[in-house]
C-alpha atoms as a PDB file:
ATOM      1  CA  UNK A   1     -70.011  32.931  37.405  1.00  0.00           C
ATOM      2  CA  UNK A   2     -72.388  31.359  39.569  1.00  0.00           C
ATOM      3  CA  UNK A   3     -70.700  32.491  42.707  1.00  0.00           C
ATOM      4  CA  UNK A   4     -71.069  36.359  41.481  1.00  0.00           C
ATOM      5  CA  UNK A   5     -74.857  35.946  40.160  1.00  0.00           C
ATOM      6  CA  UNK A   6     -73.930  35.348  36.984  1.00  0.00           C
ATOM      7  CA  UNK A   7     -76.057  33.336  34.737  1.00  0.00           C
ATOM      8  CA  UNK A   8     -74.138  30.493  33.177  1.00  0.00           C
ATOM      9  CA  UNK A   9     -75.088  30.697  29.073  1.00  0.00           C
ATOM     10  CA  UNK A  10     -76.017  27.938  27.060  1.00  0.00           C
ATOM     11  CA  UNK A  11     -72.292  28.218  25.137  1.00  0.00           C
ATOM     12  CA  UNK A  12     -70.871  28.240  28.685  1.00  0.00           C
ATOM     13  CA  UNK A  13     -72.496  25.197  29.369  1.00  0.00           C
ATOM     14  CA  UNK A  14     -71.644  23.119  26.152  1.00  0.00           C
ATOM     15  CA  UNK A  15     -68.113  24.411  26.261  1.00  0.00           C
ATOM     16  CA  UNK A  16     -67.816  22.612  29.717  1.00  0.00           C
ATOM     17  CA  UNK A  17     -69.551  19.590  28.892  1.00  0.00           C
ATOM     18  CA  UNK A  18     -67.180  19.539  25.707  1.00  0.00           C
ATOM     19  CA  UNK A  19     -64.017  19.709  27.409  1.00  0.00           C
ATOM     20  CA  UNK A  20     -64.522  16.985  30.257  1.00  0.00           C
ATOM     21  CA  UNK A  21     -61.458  15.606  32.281  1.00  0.00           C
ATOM     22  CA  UNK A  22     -61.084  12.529  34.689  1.00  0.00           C
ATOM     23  CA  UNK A  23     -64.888  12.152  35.891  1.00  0.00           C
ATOM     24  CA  UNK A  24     -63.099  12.258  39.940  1.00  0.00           C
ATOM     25  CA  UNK A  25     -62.259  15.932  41.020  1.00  0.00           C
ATOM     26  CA  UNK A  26     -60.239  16.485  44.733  1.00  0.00           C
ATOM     27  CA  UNK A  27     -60.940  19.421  46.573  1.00  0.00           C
ATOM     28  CA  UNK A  28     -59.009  20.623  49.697  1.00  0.00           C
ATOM     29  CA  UNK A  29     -61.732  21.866  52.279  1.00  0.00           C
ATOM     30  CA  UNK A  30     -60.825  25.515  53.277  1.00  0.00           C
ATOM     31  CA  UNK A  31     -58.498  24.646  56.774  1.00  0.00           C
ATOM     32  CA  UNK A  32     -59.256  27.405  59.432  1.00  0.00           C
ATOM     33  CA  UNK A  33     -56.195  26.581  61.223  1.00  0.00           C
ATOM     34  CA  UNK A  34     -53.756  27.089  58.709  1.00  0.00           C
ATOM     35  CA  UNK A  35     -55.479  30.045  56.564  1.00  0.00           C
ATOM     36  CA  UNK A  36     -53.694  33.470  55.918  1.00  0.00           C
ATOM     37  CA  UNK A  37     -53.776  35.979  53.652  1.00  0.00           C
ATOM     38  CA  UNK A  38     -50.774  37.015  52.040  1.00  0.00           C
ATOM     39  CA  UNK A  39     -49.727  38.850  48.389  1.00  0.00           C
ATOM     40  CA  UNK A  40     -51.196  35.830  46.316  1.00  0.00           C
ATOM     41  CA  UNK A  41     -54.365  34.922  48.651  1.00  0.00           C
ATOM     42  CA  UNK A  42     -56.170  37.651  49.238  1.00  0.00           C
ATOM     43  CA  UNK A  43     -59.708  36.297  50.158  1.00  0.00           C
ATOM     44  CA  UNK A  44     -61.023  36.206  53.516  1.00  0.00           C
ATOM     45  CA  UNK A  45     -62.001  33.371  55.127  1.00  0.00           C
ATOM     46  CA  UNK A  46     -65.779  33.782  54.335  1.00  0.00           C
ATOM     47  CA  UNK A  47     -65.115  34.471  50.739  1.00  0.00           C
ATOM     48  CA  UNK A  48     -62.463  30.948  50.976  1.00  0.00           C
ATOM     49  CA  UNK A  49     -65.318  29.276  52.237  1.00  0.00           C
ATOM     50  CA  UNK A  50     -68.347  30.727  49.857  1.00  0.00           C
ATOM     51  CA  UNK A  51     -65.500  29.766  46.751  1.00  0.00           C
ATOM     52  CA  UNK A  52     -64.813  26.051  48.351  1.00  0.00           C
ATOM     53  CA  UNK A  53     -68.888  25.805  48.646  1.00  0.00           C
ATOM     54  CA  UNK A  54     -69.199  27.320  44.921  1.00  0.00           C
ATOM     55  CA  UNK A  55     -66.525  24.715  43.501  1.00  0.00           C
ATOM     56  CA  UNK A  56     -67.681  21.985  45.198  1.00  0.00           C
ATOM     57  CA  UNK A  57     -71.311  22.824  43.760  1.00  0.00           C
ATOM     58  CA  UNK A  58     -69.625  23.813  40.498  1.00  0.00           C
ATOM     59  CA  UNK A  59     -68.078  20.034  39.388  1.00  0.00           C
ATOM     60  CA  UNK A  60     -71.325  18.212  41.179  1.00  0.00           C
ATOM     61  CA  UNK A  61     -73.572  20.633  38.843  1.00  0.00           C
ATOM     62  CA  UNK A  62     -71.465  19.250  35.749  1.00  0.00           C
ATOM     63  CA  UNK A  63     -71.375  15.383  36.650  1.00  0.00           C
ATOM     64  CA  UNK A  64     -67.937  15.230  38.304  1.00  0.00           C
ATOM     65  CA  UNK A  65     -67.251  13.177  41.523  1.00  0.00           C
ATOM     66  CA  UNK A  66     -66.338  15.491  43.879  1.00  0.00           C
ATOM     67  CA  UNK A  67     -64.186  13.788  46.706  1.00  0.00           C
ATOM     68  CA  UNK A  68     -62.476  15.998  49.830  1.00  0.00           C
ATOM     69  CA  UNK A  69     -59.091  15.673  50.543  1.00  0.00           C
ATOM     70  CA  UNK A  70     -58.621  15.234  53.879  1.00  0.00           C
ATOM     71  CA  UNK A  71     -56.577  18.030  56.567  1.00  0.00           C
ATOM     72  CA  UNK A  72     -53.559  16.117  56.728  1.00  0.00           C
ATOM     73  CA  UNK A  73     -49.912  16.764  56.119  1.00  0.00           C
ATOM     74  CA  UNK A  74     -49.180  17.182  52.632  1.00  0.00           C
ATOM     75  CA  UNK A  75     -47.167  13.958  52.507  1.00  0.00           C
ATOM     76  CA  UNK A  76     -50.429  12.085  54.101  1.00  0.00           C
ATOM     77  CA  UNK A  77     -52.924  14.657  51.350  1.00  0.00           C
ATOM     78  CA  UNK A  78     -50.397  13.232  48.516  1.00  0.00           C
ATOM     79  CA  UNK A  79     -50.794   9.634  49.175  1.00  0.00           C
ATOM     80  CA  UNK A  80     -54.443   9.965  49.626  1.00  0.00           C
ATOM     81  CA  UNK A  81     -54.966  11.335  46.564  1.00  0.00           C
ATOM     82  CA  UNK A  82     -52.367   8.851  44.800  1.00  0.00           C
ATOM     83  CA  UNK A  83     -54.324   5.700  46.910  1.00  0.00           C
ATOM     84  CA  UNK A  84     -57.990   7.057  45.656  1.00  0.00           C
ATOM     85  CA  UNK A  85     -56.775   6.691  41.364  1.00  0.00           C
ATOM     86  CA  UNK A  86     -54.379   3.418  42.736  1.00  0.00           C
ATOM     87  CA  UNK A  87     -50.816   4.476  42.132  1.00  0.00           C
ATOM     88  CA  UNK A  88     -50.227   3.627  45.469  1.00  0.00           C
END
């Protein structure tokens, strides 16, 4: 919503701060290198990175630790992510 100009509602907002997960979110940084579009992704690269910016900003906005994955392999991306909650 806030990435089309929507206003967020009050219900919106107490929906969201009713249904919290873990308080640490992991976000995978749009990856020029590696982006395509295909049948599933259809976004362009601008509109990848506006919706990366708009996610990131999203979870902050609602009190969640935002923490970037880093461009990696996904073997390397898996064992970050597994190192950063300690079940590795």
């Amino acid at each position: 919503m806030m990435m089309e100009g929507i206003p967020v509602s009050n219900e919106i907002n107490k929906l969201v701060a009713a249904c919290t997960y873990a308080r640490t979110v992991f976000i995978l940084p749009p990856w020029k290198e590696i982006y395509k579009t295909d049948g599933e992704r259809k976004q362009t690269w601008a509109e990848a990175v506006r919706t990366y910016e708009a996610l990131k900003e999203a979870y902050a906005r609602y009190g969640y630790e935002v923490t970037d994955v880093p461009k990696d392999t996904v073997e390397n991306r898996a064992d970050f992510i597994l190192k950063q909650i300690g079940e590795l």
